[in-house]
C-alpha atoms as a PDB file:
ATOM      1  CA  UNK A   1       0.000   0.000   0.000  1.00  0.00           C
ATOM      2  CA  UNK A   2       1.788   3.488  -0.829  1.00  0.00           C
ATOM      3  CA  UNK A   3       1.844   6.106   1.498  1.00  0.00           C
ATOM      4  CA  UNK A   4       1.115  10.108   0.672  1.00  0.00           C
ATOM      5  CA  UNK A   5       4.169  11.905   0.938  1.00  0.00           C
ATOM      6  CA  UNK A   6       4.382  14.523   3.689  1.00  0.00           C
ATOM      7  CA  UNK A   7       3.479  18.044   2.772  1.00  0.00           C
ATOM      8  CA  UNK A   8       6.966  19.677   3.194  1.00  0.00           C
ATOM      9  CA  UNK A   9       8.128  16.297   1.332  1.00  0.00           C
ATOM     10  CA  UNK A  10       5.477  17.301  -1.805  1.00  0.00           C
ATOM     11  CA  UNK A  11       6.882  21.207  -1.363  1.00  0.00           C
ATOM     12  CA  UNK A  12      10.286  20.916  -1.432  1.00  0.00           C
ATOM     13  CA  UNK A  13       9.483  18.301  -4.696  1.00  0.00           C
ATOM     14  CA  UNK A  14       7.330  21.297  -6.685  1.00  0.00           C
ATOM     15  CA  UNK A  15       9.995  24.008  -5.502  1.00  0.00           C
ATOM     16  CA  UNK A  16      12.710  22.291  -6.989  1.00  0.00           C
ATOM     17  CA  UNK A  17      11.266  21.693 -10.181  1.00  0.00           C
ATOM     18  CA  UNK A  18       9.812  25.093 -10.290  1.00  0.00           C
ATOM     19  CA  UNK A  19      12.482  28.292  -8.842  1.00  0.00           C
ATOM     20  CA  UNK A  20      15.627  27.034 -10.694  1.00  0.00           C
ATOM     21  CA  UNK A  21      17.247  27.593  -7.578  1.00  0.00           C
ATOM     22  CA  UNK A  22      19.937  25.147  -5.505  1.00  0.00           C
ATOM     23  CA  UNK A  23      18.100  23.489  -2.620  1.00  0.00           C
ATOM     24  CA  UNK A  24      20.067  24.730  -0.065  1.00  0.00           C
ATOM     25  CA  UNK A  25      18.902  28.532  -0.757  1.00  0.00           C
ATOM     26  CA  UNK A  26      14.966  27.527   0.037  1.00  0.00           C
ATOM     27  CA  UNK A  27      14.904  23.922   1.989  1.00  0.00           C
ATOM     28  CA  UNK A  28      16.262  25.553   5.423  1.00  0.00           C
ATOM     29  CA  UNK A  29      13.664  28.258   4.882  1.00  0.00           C
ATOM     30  CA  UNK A  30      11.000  25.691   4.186  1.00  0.00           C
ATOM     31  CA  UNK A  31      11.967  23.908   7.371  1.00  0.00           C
ATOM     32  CA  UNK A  32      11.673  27.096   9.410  1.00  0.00           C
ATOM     33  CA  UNK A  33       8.178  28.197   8.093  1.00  0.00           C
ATOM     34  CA  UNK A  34       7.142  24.522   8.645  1.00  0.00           C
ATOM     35  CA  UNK A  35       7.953  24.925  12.580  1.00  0.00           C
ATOM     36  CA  UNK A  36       5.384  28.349  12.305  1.00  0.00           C
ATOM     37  CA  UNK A  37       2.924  26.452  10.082  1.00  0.00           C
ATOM     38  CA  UNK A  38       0.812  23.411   9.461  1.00  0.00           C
ATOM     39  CA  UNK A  39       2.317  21.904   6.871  1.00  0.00           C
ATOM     40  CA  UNK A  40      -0.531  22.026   4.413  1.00  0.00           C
ATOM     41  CA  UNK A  41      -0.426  25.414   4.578  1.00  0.00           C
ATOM     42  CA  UNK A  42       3.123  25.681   3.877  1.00  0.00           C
ATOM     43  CA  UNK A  43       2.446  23.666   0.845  1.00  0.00           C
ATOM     44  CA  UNK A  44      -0.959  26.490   0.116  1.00  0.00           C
ATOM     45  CA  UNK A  45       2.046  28.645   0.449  1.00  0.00           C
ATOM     46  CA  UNK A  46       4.111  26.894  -2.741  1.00  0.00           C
ATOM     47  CA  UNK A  47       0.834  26.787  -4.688  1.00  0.00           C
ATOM     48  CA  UNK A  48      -0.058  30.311  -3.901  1.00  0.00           C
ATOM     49  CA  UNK A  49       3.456  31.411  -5.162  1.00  0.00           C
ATOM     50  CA  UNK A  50       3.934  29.118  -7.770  1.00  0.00           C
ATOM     51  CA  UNK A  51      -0.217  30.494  -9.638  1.00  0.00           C
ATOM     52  CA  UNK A  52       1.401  34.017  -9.307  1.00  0.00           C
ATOM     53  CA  UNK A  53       5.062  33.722  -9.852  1.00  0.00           C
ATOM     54  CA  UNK A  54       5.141  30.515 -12.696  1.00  0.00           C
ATOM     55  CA  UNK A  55       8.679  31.274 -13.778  1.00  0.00           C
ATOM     56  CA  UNK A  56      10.160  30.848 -10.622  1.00  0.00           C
ATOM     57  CA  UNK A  57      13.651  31.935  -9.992  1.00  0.00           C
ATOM     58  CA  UNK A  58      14.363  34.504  -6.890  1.00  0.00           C
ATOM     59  CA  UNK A  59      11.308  36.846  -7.063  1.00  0.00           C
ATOM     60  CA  UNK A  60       9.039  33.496  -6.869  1.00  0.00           C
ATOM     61  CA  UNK A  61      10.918  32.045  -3.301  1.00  0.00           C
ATOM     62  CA  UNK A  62      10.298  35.957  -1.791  1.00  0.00           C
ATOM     63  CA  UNK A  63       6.538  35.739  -2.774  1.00  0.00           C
ATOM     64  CA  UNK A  64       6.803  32.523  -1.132  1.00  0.00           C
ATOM     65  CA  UNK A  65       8.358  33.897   1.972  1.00  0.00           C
ATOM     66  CA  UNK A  66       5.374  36.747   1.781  1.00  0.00           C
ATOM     67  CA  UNK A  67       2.847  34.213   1.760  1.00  0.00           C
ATOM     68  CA  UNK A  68       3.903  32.437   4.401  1.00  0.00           C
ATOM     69  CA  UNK A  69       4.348  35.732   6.777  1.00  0.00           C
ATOM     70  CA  UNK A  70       1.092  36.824   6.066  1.00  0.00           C
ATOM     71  CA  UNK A  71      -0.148  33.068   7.156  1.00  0.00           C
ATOM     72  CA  UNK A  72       1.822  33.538  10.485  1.00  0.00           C
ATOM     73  CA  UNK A  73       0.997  37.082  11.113  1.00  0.00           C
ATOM     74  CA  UNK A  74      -2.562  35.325  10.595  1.00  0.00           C
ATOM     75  CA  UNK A  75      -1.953  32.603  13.419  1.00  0.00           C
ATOM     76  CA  UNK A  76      -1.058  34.696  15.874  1.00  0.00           C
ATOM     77  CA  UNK A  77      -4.040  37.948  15.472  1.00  0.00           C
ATOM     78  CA  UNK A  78      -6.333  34.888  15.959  1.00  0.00           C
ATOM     79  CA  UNK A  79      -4.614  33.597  18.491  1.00  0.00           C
ATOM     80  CA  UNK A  80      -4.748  36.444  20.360  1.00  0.00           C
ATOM     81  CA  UNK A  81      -7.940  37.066  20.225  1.00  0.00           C
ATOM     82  CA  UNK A  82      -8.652  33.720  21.699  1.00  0.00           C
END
């Protein structure tokens, strides 16, 4: 029976086929946003990025990096008002 790859797993996967980049300038930064995050939405995040940003390259990771601070800034107004 085959198992579903983790989020982050299926992330890092689309990221390096889409940016153009070398891993090691996005997968640390993946890792951090995915202590922040739910993992799902740090793979919205990719998706997000990768609808308005198709050619990847370094503009495409920082709207990544946008996304996801808007997502934490997010968490933690709700949070608060809890």
């Amino acid at each position: 029976m085959a198992t579903t790859p983790h989020p982050i797993t299926i992330a890092l996967r689309i990221m390096d086929a889409w940016l153009g980049l070398p891993e090691r300038d996005y997968k640390a930064t993946v890792y951090l946003f995915s202590y922040k995050l739910p993992p799902e939405e740090v793979l919205e995040a990719v998706v997000i990025a990768q609808d308005k940003k198709p050619d990847g390259g370094i503009q495409a990771f920082k709207y990544f990096c946008g996304v996801c601070h808007r997502k934490i800034e997010k968490r933690i107004i709700e949070l608060s008002w809890n």
